[in-house]
N, C-alpha and C. Protein backbone atom coordinates (compact mmCIF):
# COMPACT_ATOMS: atom_id res chain seq x y z
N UNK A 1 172.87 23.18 139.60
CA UNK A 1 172.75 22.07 138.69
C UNK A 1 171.36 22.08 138.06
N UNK A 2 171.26 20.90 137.24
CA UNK A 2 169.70 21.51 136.59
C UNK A 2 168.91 20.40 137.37
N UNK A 3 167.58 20.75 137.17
CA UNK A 3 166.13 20.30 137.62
C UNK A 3 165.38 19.42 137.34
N UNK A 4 166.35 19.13 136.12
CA UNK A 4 165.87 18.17 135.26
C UNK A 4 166.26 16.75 135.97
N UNK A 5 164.78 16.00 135.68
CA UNK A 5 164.79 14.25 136.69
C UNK A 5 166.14 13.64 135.96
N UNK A 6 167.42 13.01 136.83
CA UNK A 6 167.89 12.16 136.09
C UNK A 6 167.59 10.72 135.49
N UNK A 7 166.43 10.44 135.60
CA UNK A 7 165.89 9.53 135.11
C UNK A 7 165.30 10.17 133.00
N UNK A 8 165.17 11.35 132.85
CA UNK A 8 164.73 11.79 131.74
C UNK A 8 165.72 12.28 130.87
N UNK A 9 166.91 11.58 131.65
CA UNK A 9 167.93 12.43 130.83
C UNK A 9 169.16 12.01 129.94
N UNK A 10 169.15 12.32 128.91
CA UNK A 10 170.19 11.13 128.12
C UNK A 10 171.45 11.40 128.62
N UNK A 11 171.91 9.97 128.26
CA UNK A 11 173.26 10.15 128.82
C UNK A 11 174.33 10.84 128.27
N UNK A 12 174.34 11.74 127.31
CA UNK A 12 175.48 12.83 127.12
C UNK A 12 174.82 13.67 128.15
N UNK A 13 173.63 14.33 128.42
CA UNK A 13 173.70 15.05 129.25
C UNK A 13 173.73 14.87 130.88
N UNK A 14 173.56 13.66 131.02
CA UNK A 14 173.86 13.79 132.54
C UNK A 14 175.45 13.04 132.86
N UNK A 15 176.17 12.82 132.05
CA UNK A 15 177.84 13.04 131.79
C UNK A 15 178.13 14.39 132.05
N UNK A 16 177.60 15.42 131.31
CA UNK A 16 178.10 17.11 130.99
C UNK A 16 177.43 17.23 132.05
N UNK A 17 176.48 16.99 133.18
CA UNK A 17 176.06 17.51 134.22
C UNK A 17 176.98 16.80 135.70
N UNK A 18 177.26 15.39 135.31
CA UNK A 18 178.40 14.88 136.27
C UNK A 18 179.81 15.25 136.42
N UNK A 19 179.80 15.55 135.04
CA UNK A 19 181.26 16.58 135.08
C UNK A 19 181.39 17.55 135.59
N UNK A 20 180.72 18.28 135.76
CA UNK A 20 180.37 20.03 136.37
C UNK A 20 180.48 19.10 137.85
N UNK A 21 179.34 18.49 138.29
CA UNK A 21 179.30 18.16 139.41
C UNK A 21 180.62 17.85 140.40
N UNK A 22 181.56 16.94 139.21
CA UNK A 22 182.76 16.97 139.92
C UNK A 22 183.99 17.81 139.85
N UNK A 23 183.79 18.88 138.88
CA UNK A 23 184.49 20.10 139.13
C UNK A 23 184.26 21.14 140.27
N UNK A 24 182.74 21.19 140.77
CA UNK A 24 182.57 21.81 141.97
C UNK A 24 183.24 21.28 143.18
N UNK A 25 183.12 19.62 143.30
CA UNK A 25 183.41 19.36 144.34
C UNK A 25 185.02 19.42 144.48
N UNK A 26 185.90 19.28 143.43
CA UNK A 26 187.26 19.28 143.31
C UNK A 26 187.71 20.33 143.32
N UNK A 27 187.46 21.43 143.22
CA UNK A 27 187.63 23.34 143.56
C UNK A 27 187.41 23.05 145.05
N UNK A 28 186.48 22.72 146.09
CA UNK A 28 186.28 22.53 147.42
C UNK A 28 186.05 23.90 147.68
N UNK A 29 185.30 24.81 147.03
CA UNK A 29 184.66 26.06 147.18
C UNK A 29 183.24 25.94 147.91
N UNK A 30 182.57 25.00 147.27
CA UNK A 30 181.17 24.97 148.10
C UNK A 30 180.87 24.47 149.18
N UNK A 31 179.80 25.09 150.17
CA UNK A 31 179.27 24.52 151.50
C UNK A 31 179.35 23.31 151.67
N UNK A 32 179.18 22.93 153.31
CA UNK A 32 179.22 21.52 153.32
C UNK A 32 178.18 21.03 153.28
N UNK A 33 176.82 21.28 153.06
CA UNK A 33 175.64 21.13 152.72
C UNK A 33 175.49 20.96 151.15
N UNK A 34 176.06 21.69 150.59
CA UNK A 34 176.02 22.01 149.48
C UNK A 34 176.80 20.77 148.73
N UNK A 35 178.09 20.66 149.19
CA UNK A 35 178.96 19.71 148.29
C UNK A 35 177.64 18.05 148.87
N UNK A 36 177.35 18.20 149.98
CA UNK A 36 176.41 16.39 150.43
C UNK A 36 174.88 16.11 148.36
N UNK A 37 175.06 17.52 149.03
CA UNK A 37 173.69 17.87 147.89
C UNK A 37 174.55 17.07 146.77
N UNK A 38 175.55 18.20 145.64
CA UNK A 38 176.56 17.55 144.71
C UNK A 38 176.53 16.13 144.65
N UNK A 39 177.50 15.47 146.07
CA UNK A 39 177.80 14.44 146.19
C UNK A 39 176.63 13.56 145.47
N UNK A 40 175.72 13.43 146.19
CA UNK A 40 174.37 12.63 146.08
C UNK A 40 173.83 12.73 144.83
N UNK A 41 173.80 13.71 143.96
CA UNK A 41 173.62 14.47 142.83
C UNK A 41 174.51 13.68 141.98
N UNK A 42 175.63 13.59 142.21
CA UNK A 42 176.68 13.03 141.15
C UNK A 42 176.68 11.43 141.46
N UNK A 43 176.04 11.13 142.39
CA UNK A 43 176.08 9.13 142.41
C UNK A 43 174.92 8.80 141.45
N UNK A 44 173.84 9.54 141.92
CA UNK A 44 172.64 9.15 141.48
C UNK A 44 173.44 9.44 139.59
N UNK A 45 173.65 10.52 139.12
CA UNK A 45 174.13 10.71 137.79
C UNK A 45 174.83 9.38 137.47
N UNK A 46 176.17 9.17 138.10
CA UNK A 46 176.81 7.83 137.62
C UNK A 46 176.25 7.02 137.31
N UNK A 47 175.10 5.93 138.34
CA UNK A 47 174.78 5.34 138.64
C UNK A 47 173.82 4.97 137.05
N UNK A 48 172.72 6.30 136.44
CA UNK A 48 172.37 6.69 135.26
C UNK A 48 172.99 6.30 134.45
N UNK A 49 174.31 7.00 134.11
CA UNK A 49 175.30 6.92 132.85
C UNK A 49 175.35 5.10 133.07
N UNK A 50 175.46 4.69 134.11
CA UNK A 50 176.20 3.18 134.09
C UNK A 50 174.87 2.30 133.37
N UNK A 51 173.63 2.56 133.67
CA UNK A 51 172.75 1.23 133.33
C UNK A 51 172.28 1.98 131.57
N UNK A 52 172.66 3.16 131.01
CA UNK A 52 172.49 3.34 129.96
C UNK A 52 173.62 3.15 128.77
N UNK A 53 174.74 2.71 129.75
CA UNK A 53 175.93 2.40 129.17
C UNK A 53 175.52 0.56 128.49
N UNK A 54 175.39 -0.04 129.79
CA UNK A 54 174.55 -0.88 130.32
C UNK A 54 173.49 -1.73 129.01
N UNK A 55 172.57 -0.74 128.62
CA UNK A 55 171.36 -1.11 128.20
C UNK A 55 172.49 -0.52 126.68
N UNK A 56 173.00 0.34 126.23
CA UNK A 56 173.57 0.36 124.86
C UNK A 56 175.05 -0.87 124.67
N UNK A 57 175.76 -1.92 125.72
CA UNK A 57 176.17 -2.92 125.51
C UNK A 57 175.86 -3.92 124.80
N UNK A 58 174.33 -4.36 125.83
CA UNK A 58 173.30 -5.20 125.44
C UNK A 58 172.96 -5.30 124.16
N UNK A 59 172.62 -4.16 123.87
CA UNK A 59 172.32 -3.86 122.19
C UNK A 59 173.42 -4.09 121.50
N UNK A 60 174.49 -3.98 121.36
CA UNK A 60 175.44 -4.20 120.60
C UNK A 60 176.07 -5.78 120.44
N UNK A 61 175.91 -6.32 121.83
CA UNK A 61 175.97 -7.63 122.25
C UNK A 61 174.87 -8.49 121.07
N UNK A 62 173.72 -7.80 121.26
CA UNK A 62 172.79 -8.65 120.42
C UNK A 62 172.60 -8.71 118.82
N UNK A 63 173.19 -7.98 118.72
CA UNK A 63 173.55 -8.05 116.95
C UNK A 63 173.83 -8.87 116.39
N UNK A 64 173.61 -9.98 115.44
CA UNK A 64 173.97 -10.84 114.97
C UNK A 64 174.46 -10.34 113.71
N UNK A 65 175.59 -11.26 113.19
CA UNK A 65 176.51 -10.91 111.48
C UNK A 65 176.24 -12.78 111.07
N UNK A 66 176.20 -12.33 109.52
CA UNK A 66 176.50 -13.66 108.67
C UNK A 66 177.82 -13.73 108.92
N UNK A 67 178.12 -14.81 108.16
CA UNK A 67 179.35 -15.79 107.73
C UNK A 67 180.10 -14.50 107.34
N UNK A 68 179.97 -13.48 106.41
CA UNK A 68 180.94 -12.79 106.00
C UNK A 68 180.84 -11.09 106.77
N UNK A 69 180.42 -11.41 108.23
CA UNK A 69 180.50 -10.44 108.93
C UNK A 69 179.41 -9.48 108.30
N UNK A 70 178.76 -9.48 107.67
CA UNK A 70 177.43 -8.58 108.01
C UNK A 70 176.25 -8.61 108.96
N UNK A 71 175.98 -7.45 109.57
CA UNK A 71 174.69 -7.30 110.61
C UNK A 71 173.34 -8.44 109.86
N UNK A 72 173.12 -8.89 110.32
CA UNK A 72 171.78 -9.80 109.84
C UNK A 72 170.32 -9.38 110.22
N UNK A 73 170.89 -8.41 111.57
CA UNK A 73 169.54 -8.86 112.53
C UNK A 73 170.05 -8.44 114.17
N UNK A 74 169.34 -8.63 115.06
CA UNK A 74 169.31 -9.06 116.31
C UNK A 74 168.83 -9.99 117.06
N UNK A 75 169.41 -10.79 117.95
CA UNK A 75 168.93 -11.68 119.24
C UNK A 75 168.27 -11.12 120.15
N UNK A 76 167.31 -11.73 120.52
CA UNK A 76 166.32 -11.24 121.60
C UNK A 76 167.04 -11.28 122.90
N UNK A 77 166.91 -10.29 123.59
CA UNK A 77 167.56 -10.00 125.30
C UNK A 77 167.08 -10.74 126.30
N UNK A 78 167.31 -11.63 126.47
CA UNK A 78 166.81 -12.56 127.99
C UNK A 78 166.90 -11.22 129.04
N UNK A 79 165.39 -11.19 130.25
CA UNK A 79 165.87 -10.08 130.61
C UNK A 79 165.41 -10.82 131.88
């Protein structure tokens, strides 16, 4: 898998890296050391994809439209 922090990593790519992740483990070819590694590898990934899913909701949530449905602007995020 790659080396790269999942914290630095956008979320198309640590999707295309969770996917792999769960094609290894669903073949059931690799060690059992190996698949714990995966395993742990692919929560921490989810876990990623979810609060960047997360944080691009928010944004969409906060958009405000006029009366005739145009974007105006945005609302500030209570955080």
């Amino acid at each position: 898998m790659a080396d790269t922090p999942i914290e630095e990593m956008s979320f198309e790519a640590a999707m295309a890296e969770l996917e792999q992740v769960v094609t290894k483990l669903e073949r059931g070819e690799v060690a059992l050391e190996e698949s714990i590694g995966l395993y742990e590898r692919g929560a921490a990934l989810k876990a990623h994809c979810g609060d960047k899913l997360k944080a691009a909701e928010e944004k969409v949530a906060a958009i405000t439209l006029s009366a005739d449905g145009q974007p105006t602007g945005t609302t500030a995020l209570s955080e």
